[in-house]
Protein backbone atom coordinates (compact mmCIF):
# COMPACT_ATOMS: atom_id res chain seq x y z
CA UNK A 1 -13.38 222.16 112.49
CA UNK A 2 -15.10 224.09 115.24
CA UNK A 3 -18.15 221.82 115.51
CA UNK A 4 -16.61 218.63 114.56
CA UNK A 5 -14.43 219.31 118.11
CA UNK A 6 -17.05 220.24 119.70
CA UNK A 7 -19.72 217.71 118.46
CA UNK A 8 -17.71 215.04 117.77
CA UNK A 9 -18.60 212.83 120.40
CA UNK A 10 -22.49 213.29 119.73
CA UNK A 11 -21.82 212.79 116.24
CA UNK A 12 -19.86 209.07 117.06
CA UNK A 13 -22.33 207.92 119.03
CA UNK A 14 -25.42 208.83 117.30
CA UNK A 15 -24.17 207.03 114.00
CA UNK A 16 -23.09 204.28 116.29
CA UNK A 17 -26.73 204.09 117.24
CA UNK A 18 -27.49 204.27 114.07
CA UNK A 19 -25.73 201.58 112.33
CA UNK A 20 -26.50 199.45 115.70
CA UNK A 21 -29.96 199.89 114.84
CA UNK A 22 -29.74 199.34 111.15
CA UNK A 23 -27.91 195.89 111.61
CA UNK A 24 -30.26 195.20 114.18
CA UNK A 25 -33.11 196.07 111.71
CA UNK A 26 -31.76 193.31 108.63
CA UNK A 27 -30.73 190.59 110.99
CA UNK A 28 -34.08 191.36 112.62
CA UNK A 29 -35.64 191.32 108.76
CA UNK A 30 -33.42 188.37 107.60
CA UNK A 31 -34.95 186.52 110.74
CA UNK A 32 -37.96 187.48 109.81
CA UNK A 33 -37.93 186.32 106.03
CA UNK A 34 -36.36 183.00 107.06
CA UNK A 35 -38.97 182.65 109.47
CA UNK A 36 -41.69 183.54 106.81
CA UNK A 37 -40.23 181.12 104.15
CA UNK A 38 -39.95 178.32 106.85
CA UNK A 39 -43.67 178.60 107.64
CA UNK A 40 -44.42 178.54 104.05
CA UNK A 41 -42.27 175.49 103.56
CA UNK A 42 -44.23 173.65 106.20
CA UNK A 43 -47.53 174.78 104.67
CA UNK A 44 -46.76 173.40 101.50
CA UNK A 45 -45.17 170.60 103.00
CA UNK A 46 -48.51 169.80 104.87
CA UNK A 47 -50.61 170.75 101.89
CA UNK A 48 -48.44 168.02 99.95
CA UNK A 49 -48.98 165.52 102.89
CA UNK A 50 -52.66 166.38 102.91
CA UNK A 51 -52.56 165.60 99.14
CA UNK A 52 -50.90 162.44 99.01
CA UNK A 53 -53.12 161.54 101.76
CA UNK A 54 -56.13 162.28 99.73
CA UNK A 55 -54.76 160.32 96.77
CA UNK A 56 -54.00 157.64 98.88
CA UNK A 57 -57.66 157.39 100.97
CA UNK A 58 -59.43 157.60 97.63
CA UNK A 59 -57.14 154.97 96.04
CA UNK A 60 -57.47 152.77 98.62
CA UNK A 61 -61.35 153.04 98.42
CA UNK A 62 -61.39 152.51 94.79
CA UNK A 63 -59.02 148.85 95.14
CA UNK A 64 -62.26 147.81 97.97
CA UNK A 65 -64.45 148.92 95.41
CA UNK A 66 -62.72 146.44 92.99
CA UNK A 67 -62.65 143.77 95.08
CA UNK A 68 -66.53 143.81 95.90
CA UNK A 69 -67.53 144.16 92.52
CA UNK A 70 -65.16 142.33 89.88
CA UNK A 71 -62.72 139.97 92.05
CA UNK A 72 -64.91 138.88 94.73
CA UNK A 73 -67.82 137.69 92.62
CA UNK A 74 -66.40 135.94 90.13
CA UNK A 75 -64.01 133.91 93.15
CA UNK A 76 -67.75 133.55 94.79
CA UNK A 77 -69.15 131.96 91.99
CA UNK A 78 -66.86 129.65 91.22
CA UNK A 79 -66.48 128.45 94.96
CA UNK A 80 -70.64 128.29 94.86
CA UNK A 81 -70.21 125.96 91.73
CA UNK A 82 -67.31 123.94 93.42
CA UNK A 83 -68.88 123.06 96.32
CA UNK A 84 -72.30 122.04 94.93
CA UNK A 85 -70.26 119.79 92.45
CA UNK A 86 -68.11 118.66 95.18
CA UNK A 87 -70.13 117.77 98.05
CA UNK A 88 -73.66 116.20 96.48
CA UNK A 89 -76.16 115.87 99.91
CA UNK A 90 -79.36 114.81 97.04
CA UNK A 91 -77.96 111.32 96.26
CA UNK A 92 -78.30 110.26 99.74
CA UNK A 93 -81.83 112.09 100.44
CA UNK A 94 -83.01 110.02 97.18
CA UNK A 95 -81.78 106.81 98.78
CA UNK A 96 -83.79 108.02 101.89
CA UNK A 97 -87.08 108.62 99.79
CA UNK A 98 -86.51 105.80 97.77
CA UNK A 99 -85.50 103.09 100.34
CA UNK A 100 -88.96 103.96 102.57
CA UNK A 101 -90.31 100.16 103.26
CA UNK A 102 -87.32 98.66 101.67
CA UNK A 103 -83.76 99.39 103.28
CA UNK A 104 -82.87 97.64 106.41
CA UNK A 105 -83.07 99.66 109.56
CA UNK A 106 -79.37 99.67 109.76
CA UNK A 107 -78.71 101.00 106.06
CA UNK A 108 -81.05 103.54 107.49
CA UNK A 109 -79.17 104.92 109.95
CA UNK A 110 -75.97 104.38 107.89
CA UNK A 111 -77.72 106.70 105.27
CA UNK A 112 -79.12 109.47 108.02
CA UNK A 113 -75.39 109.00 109.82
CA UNK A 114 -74.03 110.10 105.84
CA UNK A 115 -76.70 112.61 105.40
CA UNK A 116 -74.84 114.11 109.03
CA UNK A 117 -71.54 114.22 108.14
CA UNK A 118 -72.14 115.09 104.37
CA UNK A 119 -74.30 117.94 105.55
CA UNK A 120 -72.62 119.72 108.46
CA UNK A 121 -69.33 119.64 106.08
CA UNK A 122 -71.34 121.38 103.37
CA UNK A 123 -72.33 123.58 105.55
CA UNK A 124 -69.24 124.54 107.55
CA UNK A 125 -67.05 124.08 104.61
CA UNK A 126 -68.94 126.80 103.13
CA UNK A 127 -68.92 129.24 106.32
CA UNK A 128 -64.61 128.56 106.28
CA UNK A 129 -64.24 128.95 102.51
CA UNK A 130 -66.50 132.26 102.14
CA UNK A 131 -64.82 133.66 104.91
CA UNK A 132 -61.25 132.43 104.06
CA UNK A 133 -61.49 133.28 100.24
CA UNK A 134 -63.19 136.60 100.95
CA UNK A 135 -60.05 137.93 103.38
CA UNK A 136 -57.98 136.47 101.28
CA UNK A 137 -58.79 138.19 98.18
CA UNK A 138 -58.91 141.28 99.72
CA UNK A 139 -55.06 141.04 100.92
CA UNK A 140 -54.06 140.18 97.93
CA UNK A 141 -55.80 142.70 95.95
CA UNK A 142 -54.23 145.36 99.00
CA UNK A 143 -50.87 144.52 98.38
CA UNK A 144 -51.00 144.67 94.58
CA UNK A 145 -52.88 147.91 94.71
CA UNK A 146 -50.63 149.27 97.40
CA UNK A 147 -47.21 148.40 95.05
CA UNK A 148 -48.98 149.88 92.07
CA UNK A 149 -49.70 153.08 93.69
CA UNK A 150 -45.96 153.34 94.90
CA UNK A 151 -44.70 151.93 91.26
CA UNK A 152 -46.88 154.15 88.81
CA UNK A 153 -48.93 156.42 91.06
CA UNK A 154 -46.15 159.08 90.97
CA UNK A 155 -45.39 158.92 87.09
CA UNK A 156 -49.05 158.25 85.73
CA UNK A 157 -51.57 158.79 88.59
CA UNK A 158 -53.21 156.00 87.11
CA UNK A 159 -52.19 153.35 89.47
CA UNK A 160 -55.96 152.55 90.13
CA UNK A 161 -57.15 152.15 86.98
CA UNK A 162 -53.63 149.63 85.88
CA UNK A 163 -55.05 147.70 88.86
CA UNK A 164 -58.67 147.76 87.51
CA UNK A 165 -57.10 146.48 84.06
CA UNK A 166 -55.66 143.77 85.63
CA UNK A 167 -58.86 142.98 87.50
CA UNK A 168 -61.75 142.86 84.95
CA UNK A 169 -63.40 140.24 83.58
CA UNK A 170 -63.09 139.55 79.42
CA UNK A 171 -66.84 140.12 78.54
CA UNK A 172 -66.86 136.81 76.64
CA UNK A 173 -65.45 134.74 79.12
CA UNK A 174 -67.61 132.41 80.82
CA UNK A 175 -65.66 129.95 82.55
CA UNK A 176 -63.85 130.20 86.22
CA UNK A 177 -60.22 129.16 84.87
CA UNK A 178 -57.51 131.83 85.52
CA UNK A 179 -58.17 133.24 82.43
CA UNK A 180 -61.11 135.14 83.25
CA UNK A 181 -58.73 138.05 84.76
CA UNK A 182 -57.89 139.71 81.57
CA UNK A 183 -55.78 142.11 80.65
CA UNK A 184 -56.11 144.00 76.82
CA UNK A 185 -53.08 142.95 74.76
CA UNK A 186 -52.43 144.42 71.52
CA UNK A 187 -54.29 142.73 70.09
CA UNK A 188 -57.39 143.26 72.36
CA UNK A 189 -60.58 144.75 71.82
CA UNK A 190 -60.43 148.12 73.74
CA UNK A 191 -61.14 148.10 77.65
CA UNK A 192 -62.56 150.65 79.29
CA UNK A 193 -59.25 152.50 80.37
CA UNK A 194 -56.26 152.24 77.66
CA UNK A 195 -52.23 152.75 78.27
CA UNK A 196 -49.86 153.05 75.85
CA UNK A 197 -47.47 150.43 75.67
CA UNK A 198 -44.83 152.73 77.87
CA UNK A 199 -47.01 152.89 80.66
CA UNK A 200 -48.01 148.80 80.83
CA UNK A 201 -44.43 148.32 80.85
CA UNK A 202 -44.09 149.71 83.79
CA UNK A 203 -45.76 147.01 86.08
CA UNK A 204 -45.10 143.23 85.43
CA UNK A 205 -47.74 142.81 84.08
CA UNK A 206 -47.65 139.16 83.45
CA UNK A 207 -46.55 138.33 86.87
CA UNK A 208 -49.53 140.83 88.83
CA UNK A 209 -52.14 139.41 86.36
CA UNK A 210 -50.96 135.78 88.14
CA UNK A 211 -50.77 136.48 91.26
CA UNK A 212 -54.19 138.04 90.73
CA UNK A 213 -55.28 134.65 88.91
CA UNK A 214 -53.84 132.92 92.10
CA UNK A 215 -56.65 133.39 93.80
CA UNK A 216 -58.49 130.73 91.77
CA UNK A 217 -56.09 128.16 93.85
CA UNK A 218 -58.87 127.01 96.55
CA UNK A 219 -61.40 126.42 93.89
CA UNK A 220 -59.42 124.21 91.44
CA UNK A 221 -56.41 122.58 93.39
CA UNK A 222 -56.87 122.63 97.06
CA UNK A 223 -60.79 122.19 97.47
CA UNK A 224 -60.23 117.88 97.39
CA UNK A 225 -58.24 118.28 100.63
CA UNK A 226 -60.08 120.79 102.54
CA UNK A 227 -63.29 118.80 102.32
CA UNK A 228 -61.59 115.77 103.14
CA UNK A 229 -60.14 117.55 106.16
CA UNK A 230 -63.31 119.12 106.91
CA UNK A 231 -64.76 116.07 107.19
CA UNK A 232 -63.02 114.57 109.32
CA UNK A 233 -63.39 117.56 112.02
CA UNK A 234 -66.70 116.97 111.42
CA UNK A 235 -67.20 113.21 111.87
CA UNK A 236 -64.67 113.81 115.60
CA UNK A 237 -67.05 116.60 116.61
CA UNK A 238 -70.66 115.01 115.80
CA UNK A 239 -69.32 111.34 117.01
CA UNK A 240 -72.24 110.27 119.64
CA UNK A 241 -73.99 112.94 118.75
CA UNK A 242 -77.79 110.91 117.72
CA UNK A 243 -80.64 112.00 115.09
CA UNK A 244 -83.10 112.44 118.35
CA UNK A 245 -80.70 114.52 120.14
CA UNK A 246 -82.79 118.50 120.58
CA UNK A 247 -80.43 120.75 119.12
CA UNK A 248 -80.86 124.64 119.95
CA UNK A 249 -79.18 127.81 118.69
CA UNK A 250 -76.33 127.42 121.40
CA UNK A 251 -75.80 124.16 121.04
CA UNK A 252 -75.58 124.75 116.90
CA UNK A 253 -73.70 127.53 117.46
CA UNK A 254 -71.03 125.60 120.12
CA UNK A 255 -71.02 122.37 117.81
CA UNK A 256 -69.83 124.96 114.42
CA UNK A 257 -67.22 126.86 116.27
CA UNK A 258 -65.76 123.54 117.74
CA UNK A 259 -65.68 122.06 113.87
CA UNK A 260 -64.16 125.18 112.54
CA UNK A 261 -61.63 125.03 115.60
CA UNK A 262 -60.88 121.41 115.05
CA UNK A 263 -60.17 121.65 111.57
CA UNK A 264 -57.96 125.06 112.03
CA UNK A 265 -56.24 123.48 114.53
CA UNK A 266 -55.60 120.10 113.11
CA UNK A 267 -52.14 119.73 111.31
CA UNK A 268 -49.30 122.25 111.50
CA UNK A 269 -49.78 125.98 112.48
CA UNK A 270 -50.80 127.86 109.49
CA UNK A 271 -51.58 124.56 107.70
CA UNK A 272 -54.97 126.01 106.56
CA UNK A 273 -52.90 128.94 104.17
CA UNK A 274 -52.30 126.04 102.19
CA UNK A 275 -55.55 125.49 100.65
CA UNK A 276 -55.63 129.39 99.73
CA UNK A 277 -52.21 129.74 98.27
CA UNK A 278 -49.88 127.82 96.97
CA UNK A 279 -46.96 126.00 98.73
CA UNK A 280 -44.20 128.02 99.16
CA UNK A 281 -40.86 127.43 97.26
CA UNK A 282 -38.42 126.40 99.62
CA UNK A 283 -35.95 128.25 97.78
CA UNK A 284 -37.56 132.18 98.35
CA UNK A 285 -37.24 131.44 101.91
CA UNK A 286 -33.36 131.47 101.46
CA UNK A 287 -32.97 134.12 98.99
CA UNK A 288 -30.01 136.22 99.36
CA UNK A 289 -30.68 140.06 98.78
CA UNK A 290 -28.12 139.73 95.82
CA UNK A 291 -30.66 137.23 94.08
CA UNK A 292 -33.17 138.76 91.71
CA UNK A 293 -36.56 137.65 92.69
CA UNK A 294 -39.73 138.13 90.21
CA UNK A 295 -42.75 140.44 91.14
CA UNK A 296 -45.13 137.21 91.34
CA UNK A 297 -42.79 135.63 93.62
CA UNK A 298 -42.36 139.04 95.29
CA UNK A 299 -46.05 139.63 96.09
CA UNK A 300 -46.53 135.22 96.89
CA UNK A 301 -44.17 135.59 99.80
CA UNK A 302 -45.38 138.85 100.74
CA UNK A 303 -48.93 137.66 100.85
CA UNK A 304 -47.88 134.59 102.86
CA UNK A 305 -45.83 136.98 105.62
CA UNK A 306 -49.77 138.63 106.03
CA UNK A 307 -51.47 135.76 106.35
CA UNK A 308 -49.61 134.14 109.09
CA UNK A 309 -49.06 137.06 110.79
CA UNK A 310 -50.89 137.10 114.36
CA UNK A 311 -52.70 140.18 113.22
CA UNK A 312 -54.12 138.32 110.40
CA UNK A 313 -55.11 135.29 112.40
CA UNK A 314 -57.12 137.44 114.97
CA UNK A 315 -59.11 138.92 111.96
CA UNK A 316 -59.74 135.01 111.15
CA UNK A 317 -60.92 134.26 114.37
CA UNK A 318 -63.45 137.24 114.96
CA UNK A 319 -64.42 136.92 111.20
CA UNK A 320 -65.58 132.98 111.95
CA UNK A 321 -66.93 133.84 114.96
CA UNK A 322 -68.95 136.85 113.49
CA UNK A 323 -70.18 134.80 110.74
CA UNK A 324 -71.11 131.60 112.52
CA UNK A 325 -73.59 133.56 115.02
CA UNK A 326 -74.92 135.66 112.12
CA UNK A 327 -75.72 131.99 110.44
CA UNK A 328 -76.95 130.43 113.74
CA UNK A 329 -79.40 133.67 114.22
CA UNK A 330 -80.29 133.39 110.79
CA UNK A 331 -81.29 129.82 110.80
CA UNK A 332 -82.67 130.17 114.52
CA UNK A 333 -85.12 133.07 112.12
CA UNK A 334 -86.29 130.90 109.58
CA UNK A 335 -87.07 127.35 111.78
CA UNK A 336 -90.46 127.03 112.19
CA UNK A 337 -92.42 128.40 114.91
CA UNK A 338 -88.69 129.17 116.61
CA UNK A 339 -87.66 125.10 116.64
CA UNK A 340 -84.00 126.17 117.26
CA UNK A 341 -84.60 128.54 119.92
CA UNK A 342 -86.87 126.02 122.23
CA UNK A 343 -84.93 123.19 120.35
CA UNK A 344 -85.77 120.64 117.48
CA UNK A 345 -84.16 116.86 116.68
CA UNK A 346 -80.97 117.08 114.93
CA UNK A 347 -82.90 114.69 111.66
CA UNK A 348 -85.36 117.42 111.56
CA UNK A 349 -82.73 120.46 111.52
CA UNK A 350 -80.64 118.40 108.65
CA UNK A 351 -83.23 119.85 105.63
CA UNK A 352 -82.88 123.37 107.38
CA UNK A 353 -78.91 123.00 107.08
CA UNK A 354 -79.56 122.44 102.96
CA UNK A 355 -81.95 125.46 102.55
CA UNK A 356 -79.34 127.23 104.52
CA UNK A 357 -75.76 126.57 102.59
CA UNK A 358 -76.97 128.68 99.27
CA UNK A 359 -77.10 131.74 101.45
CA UNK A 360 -74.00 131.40 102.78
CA UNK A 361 -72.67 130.87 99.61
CA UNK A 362 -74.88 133.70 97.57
CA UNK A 363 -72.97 136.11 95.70
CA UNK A 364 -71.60 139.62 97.30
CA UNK A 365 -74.01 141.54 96.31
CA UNK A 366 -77.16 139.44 98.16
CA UNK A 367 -74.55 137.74 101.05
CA UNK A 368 -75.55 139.49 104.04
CA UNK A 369 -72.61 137.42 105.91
CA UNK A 370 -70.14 138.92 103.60
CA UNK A 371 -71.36 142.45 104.00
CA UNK A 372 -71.33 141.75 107.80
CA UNK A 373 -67.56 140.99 107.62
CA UNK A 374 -66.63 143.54 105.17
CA UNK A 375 -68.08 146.43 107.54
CA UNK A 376 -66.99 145.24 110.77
CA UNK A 377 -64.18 147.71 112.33
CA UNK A 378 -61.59 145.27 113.24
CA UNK A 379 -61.38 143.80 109.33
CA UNK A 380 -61.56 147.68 108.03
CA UNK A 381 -58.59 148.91 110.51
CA UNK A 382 -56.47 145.87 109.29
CA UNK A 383 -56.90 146.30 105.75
CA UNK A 384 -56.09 150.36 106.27
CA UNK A 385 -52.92 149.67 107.97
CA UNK A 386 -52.33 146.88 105.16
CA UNK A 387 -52.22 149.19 102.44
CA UNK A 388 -50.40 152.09 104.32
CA UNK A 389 -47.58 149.76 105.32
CA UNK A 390 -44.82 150.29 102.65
CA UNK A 391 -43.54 147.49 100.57
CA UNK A 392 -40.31 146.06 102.09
């Protein structure tokens, strides 16, 4: 009792320190853990980001991968055979060779004045269609990649090869119908990636393999009207323009971007997504969100949105541009002792236009104008943010 008296006060305040200190020591250590746990939760959050980041950069390379070697060639060769078929320059040359000494020297220049017009709309028909049908193909491919990666990536982590089943080729097809994008069935023979039955049905399958098919649209509906229209920029721009007139690589190169710009801007704004997709159903445009919508008609209007967007018009613009001096340098190359640069007479420049066209229209692999667009920065940032932008 002694010592408690006398010590009592020491003794208070040295376990008051002491408990001060312990409390101080867990809320200290509980700050401490929380802290600890917090910047592990942020690690693993950024590892996860990093991840899906990954996933998402090689996914998107693999759909760019698709389009250059299954969608974009087959599209390619079925615009090479349409325009050929379409647009036949050799009749009139024949009448040319054949009428030497016999036609009239008006049905002459009737014929050269045909071989003009017939030409420079081969020619620039080509430049817009390769061009077009090229971007196109590559939104469209973009968007349904981009939806299958959100859809199925998650579940199956086979998003990219669903979207390469949808995109191959049947190895016994040998036509360019719709058909030619095949999809194993059942029935099928096996492809070189197989689901089971559970996982196809995830994806609507019948509506993604026709909005991939879609893309066939400018080949076997719209190509009547575009040539028609084409020609008609090009008969307003070449009007008084004569077969003795010296043409030189600016001059070639002004008289190509003035068609193209005729033509794009002939007829209502955006009137030129018409012969890639088409028409819109009036009734999508006034869906309510209560209405159920399919996929197809889903990814149609989405597709539209992008392609008269103001971002996708730019890319238009420097694409043509890009392409028309790459052609104009090209031909300016392979004239004769330089004609274009010094200058040559427009009928002399005509059978340089017809060696020219099949290059333009060569297939991806060999079409140095395609390759040109495909790697420029402006096209490669647009189709990035593309696929990163979420599906509404």
């Amino acid at each position: 009792r002694g010592f408690w008296s006398k010590h009592r006060r020491k003794v208070l305040v040295t376990a008051g320190c002491l408990g001060s200190g312990y409390f101080l020591y867990k809320l200290y250590n509980s700050h401490t853990r929380r802290l600890a746990d917090l910047q592990r939760q942020l690690a693993n959050d950024r590892e996860h980001d990093e991840n899906i980041k990954a996933q998402m950069k090689a996914h998107f390379e693999n759909i760019q991968m698709i389009v250059d070697s299954t969608t974009l060639p087959h599209a390619m060769r079925c615009l090479s055979i349409s325009i050929r078929e379409e647009i036949d320059v050799s009749s009139v040359m024949e009448r040319l060779n054949r009428g030497k000494g016999v036609l009239s020297q008006s049905e002459k220049l009737h014929l050269w004045d045909q071989l003009k017009i017939l030409s420079f709309t081969r020619m620039v028909l080509s430049l817009w269609s390769v061009t077009m049908l090229s971007l196109y193909i590559r939104v469209q491919v973009n968007i349904l990649g981009r939806h299958l990666y959100v859809d199925t990536a998650r579940a199956l982590d086979t998003s990219s090869h669903l979207l390469y089943a949808l995109l191959v080729s049947s190895p016994t097809s040998t036509t360019c119908s719709s058909s030619s994008f095949w999809l194993p069935s059942k029935a099928a023979a096996p492809c070189t990636v197989m689901f089971s039955q559970e996982e196809l049905d995830l994806i609507d399958r019948d509506d993604e393999q026709k909005f991939l098919s879609s893309a066939d649209f400018l080949v076997t509906n719209a190509m009547p009207g575009l040539i028609l229209n084409m020609q008609t920029a090009v008969s307003e721009v070449l009007k008084g323009m004569q077969l003795k007139d010296v043409i030189t690589t600016r001059v070639l190169q002004e008289t190509l971007l003035r068609i193209v710009d005729v033509f794009m801007s002939s007829g209502s704004p955006h009137h030129w997504v018409d012969y890639l997709m088409m028409p819109q159903d009036a009734k999508l445009s006034r869906t309510t969100s209560g209405e159920t919508v399919s996929k197809f008609n889903q990814l149609m209007v989405e597709t539209r949105q992008v392609l008269t967007s103001t971002e996708f018009t730019d890319i238009v613009e420097i694409s043509l541009k890009c392409f028309t001096d790459a052609l104009v340098e090209e031909m300016e190359t392979q004239s004769v002792a330089g004609g274009l640069a010094t200058g040559m007479p427009l009928a002399k420049m005509l059978p340089q236009i017809e060696k020219t066209t099949p290059v333009i229209i060569a297939e991806p692999g060999k079409n140095q104008f395609l390759q040109l667009i495909r790697d420029m920065s402006e096209v490669q940032v647009f189709f990035t943010l593309l696929y990163a932008s979420m599906p509404q």
